[in-house]
C-alpha atoms as a PDB file:
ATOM      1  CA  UNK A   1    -113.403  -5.184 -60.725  1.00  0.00           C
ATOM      2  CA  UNK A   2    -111.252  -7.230 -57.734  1.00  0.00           C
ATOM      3  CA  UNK A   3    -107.697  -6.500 -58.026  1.00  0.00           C
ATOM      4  CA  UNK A   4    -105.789  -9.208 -59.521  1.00  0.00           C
ATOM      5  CA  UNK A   5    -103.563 -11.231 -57.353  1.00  0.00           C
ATOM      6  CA  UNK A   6     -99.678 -11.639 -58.174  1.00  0.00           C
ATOM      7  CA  UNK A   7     -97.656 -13.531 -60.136  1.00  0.00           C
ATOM      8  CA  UNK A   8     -96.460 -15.362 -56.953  1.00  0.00           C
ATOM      9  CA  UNK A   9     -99.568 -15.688 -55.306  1.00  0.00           C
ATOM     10  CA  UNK A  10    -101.231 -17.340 -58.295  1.00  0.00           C
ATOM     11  CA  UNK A  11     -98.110 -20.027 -58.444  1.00  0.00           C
ATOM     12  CA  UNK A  12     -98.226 -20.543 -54.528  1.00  0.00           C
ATOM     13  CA  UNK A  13    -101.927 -21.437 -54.742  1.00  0.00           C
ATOM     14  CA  UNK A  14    -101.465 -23.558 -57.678  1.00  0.00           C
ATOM     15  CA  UNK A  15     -98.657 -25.509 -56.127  1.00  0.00           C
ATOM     16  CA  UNK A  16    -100.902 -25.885 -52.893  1.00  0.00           C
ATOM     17  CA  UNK A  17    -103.309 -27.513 -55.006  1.00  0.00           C
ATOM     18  CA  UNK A  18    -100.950 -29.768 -56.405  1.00  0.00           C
ATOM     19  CA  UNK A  19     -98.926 -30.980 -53.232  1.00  0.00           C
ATOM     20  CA  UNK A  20     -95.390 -31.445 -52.806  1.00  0.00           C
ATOM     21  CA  UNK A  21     -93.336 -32.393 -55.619  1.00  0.00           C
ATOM     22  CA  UNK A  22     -91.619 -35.869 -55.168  1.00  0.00           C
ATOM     23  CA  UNK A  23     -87.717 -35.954 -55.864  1.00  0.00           C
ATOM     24  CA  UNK A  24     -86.995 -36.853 -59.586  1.00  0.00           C
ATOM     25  CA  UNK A  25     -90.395 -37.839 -60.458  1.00  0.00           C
ATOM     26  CA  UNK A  26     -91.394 -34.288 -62.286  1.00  0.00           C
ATOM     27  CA  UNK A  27     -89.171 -33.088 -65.310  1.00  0.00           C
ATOM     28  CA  UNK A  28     -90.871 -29.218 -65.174  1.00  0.00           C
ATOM     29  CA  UNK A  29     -89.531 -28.017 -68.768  1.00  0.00           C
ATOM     30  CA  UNK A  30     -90.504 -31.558 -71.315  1.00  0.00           C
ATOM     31  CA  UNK A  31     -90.525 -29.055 -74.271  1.00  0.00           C
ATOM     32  CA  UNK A  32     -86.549 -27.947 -73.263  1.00  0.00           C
ATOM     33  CA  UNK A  33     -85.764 -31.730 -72.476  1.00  0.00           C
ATOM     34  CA  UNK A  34     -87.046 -32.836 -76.119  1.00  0.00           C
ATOM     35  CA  UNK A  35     -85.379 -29.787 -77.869  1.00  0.00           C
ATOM     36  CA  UNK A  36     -82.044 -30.767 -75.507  1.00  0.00           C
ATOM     37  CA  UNK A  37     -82.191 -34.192 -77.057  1.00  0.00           C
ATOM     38  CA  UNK A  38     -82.770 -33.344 -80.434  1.00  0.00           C
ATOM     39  CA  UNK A  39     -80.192 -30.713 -80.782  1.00  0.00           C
ATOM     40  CA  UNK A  40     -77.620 -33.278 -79.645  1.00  0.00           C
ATOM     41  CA  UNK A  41     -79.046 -35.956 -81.947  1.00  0.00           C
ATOM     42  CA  UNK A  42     -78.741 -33.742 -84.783  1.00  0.00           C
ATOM     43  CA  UNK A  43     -75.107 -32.928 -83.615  1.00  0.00           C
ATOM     44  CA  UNK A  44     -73.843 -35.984 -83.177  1.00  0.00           C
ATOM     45  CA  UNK A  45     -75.575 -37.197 -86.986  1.00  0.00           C
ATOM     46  CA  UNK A  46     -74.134 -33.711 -88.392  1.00  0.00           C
ATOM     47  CA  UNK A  47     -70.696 -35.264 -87.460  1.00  0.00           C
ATOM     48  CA  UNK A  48     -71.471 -38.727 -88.734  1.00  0.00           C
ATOM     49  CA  UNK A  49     -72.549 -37.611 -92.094  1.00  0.00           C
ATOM     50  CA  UNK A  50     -69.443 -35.251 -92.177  1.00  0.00           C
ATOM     51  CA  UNK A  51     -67.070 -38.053 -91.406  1.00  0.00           C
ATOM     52  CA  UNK A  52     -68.144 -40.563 -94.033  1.00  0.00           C
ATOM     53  CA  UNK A  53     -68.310 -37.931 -96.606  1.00  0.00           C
ATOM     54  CA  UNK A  54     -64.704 -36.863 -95.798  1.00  0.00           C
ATOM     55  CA  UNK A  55     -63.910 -40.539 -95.832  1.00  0.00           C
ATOM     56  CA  UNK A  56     -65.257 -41.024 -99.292  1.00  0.00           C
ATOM     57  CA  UNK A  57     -63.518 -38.228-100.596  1.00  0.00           C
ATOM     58  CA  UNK A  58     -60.043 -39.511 -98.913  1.00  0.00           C
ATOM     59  CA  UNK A  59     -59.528 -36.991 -96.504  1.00  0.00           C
ATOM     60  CA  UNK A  60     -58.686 -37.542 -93.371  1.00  0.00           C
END
């Protein structure tokens, strides 16, 4: 059995494969960036429905 190579080794010839990444063209973590989003989202409609329920009750 060869001896397996390194975490880092493994990424370093994977990224040599790949080439140079260009400046703001590669978003690494799309899975983060759509849970980001759609935390705020939810946040933001959270309050919404929260203020117009208040409203209809008359509080303020």
């Amino acid at each position: 059995m060869s001896p397996r190579k390194s975490f880092e080794e493994r990424i370093a010839e994977r990224q040599a494969k790949l080439g140079p990444l260009k400046e703001g063209s590669v978003f690494e973590h799309g899975p983060a960036k759509f849970l980001f989003i759609a935390t705020i989202v939810l946040v933001v409609l959270g309050h919404l429905v929260a203020l117009v329920i208040m409203m209809a009750m008359g509080l303020h």
